[in-house]
PDB file of N, CA and C in Angstrom:
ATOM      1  N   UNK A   1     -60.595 139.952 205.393  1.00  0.00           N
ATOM      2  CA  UNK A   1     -61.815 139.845 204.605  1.00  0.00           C
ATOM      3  C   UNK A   1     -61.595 138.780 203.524  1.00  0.00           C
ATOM      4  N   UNK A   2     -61.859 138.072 203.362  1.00  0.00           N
ATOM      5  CA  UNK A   2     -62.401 136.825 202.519  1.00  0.00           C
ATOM      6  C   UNK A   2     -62.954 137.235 200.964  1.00  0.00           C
ATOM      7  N   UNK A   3     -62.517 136.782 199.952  1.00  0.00           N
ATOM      8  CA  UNK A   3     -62.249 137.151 198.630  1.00  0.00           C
ATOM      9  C   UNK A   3     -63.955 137.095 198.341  1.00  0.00           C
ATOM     10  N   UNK A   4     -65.480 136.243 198.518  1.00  0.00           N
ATOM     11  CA  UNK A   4     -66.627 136.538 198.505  1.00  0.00           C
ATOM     12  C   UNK A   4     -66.753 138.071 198.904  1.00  0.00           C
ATOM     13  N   UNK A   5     -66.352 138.432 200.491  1.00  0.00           N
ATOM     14  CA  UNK A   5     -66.859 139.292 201.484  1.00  0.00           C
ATOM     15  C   UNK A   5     -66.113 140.690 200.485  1.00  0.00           C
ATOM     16  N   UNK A   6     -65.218 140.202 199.577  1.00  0.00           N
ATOM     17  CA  UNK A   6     -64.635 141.726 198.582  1.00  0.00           C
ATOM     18  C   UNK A   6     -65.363 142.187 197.395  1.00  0.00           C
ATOM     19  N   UNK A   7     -65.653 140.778 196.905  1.00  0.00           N
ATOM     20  CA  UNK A   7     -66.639 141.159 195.742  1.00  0.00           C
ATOM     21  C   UNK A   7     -68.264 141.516 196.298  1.00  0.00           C
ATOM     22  N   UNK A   8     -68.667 141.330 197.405  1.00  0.00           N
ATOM     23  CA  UNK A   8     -69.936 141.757 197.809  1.00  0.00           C
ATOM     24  C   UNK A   8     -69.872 143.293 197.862  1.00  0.00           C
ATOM     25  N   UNK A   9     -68.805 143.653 198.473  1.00  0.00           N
ATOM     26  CA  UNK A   9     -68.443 145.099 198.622  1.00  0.00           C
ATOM     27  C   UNK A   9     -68.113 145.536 197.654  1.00  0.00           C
ATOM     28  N   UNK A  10     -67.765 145.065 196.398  1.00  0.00           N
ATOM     29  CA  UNK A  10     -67.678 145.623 195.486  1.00  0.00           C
ATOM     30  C   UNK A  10     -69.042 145.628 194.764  1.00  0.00           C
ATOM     31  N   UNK A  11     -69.678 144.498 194.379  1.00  0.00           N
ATOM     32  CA  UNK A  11     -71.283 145.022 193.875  1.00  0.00           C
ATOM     33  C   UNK A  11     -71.864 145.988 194.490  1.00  0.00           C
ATOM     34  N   UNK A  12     -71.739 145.920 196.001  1.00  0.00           N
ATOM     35  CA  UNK A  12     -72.291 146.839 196.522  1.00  0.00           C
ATOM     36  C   UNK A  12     -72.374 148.071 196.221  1.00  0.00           C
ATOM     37  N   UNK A  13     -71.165 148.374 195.958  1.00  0.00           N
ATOM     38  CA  UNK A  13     -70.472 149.651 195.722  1.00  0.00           C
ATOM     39  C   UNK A  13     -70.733 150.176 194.499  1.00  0.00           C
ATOM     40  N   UNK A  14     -70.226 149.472 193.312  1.00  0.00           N
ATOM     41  CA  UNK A  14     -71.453 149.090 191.628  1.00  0.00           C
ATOM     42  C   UNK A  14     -72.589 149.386 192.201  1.00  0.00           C
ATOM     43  N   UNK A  15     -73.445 148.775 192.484  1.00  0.00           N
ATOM     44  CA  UNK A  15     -74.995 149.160 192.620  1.00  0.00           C
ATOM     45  C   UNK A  15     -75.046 150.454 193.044  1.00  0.00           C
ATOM     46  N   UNK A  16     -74.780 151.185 193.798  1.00  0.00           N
ATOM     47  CA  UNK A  16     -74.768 152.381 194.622  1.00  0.00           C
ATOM     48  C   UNK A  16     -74.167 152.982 193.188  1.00  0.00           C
ATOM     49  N   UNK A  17     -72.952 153.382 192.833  1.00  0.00           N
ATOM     50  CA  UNK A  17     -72.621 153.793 191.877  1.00  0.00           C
ATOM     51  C   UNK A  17     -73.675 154.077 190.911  1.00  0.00           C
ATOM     52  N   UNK A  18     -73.829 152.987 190.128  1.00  0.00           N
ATOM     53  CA  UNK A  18     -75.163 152.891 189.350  1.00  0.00           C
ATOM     54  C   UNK A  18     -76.813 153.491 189.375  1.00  0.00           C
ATOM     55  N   UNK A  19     -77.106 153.784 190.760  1.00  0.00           N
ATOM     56  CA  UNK A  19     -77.776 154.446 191.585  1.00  0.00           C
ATOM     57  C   UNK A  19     -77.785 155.634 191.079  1.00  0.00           C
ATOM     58  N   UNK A  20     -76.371 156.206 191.574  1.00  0.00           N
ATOM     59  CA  UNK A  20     -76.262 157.229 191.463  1.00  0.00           C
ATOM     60  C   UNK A  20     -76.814 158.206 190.081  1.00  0.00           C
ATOM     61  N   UNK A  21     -75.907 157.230 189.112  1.00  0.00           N
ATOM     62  CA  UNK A  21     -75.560 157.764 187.718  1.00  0.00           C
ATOM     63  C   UNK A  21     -77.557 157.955 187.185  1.00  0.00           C
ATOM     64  N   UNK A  22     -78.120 157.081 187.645  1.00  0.00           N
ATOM     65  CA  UNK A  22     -79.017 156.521 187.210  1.00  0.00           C
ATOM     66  C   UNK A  22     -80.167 158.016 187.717  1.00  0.00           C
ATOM     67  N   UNK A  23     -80.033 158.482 188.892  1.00  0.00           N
ATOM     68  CA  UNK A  23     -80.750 159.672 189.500  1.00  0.00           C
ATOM     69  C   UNK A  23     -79.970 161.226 188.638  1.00  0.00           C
ATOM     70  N   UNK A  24     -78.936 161.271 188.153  1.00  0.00           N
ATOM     71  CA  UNK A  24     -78.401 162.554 187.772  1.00  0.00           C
ATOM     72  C   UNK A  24     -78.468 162.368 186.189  1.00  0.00           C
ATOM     73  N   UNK A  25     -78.954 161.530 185.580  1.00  0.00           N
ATOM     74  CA  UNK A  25     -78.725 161.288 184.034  1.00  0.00           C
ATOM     75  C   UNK A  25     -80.114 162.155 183.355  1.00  0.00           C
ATOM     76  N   UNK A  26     -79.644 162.800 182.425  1.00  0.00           N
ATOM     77  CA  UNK A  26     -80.713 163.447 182.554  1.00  0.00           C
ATOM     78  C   UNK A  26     -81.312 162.741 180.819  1.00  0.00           C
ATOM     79  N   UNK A  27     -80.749 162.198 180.119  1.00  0.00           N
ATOM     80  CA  UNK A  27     -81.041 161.539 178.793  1.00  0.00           C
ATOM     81  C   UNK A  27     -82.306 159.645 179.567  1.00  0.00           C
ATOM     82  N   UNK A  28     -83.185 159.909 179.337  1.00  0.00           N
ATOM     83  CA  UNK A  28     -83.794 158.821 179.510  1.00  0.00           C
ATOM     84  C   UNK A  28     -83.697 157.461 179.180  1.00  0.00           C
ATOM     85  N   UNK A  29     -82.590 156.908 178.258  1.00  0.00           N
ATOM     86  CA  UNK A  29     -82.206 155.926 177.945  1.00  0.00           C
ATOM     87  C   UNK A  29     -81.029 156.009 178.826  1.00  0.00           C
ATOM     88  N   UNK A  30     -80.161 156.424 179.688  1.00  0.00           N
ATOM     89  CA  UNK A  30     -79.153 156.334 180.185  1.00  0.00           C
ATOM     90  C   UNK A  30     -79.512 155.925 181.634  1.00  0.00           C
ATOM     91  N   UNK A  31     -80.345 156.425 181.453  1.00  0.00           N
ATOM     92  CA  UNK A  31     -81.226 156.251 183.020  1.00  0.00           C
ATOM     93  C   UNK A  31     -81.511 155.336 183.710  1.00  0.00           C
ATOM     94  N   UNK A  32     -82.359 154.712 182.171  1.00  0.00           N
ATOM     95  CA  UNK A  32     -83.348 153.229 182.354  1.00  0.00           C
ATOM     96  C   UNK A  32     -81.887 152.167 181.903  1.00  0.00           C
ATOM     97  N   UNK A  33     -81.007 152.550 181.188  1.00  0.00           N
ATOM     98  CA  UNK A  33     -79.887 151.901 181.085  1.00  0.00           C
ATOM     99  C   UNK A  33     -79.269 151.777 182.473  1.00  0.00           C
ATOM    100  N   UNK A  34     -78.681 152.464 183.255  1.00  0.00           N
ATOM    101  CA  UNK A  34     -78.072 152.587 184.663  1.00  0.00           C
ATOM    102  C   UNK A  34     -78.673 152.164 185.738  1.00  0.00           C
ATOM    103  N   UNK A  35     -80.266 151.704 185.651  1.00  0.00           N
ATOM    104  CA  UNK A  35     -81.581 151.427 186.751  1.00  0.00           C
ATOM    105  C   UNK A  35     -81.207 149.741 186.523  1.00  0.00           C
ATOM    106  N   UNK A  36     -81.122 149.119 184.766  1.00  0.00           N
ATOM    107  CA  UNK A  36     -81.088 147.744 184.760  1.00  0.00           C
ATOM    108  C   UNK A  36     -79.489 147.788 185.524  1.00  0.00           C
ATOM    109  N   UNK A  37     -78.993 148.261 185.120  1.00  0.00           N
ATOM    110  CA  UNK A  37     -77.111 147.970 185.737  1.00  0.00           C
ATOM    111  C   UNK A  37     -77.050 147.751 187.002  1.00  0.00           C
ATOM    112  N   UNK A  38     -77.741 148.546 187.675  1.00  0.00           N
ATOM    113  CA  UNK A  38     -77.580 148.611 189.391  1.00  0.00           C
ATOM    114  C   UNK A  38     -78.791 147.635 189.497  1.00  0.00           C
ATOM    115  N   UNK A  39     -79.870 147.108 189.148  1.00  0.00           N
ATOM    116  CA  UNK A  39     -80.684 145.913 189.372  1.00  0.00           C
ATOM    117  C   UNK A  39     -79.669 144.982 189.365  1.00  0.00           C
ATOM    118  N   UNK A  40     -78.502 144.709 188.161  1.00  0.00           N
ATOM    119  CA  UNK A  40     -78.219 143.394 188.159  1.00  0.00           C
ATOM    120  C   UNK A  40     -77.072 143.071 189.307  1.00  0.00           C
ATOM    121  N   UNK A  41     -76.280 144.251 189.583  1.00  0.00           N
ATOM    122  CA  UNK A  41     -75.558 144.797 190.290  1.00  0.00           C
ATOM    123  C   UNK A  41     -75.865 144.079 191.626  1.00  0.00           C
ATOM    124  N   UNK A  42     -77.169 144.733 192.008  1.00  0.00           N
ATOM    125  CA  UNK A  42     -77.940 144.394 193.396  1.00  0.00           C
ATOM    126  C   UNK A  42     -78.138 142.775 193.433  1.00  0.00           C
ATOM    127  N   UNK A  43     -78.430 142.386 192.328  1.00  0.00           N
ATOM    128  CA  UNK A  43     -79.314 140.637 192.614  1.00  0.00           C
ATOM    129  C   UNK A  43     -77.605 139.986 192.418  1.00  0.00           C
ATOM    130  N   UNK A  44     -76.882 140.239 192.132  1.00  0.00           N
ATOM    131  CA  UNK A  44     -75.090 140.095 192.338  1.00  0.00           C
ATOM    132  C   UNK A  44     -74.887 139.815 194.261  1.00  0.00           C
ATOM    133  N   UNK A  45     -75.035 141.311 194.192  1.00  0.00           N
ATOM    134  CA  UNK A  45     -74.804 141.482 195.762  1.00  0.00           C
ATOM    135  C   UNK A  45     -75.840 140.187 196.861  1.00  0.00           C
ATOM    136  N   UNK A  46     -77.170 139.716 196.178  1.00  0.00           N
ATOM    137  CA  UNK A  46     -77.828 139.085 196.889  1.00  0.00           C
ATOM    138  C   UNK A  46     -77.678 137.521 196.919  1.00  0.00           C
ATOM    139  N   UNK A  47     -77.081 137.536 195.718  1.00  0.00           N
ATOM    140  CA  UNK A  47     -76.442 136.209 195.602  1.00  0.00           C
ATOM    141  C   UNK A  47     -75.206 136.084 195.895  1.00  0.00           C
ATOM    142  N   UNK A  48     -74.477 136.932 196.459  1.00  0.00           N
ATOM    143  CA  UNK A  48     -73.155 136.997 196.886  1.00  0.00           C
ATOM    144  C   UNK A  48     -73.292 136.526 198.315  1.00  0.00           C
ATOM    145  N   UNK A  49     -74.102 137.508 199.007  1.00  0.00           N
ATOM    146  CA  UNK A  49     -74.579 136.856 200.222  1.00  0.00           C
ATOM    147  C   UNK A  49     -74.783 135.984 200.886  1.00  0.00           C
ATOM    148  N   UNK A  50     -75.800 135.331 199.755  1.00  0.00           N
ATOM    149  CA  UNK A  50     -76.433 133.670 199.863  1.00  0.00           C
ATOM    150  C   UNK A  50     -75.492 133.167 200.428  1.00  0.00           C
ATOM    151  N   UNK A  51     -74.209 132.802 199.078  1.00  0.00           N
ATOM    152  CA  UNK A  51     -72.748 132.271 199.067  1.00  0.00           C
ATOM    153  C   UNK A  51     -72.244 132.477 200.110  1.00  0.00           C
ATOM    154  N   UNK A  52     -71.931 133.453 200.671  1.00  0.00           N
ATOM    155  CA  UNK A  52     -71.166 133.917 202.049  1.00  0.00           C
ATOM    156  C   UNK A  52     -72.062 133.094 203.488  1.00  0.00           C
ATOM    157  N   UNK A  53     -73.187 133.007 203.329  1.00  0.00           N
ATOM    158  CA  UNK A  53     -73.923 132.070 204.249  1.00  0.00           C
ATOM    159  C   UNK A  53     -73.916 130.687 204.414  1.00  0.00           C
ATOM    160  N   UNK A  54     -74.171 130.617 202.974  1.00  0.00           N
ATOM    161  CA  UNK A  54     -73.748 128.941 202.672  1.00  0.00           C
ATOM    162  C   UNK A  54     -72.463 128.256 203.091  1.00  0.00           C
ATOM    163  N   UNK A  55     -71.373 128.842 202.962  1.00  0.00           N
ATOM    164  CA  UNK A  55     -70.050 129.117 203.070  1.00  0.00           C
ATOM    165  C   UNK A  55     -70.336 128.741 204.708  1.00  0.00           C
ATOM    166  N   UNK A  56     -70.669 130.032 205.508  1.00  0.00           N
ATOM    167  CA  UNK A  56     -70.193 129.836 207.056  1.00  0.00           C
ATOM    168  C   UNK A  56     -70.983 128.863 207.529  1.00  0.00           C
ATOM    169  N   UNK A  57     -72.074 128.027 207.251  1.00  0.00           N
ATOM    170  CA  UNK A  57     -72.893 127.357 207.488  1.00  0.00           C
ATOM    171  C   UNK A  57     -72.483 126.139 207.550  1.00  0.00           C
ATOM    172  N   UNK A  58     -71.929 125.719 206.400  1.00  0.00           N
ATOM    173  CA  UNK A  58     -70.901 124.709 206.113  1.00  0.00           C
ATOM    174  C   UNK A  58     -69.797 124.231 206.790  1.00  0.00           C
TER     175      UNK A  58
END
């Protein structure tokens, strides 16, 4: 696996995480705090992607 293809799996994994925390939090600022985390998390993972395309394309 290719050092991109680790950190994708790792946002991935962050986002999901974040997910998580974000559905069991029961304080409403922790929530909407953990919803932006795993957003940025996710647009990480989507631009990680890109990269990994661009990459084999090349």
């Amino acid at each position: 696996m290719t050092e991109l293809e680790d950190r994708l799996e790792r946002f991935e994994t962050l986002n999901a995480e974040c997910e998580l925390i974000a559905k069991l939090a029961t304080d409403s600022h922790k929530r909407e705090f953990y919803l932006k985390l795993s957003e940025q998390y996710r647009q990480l993972a989507v631009d990680m992607r890109l990269a990994i395309a661009a990459k084999a394309a090349a």
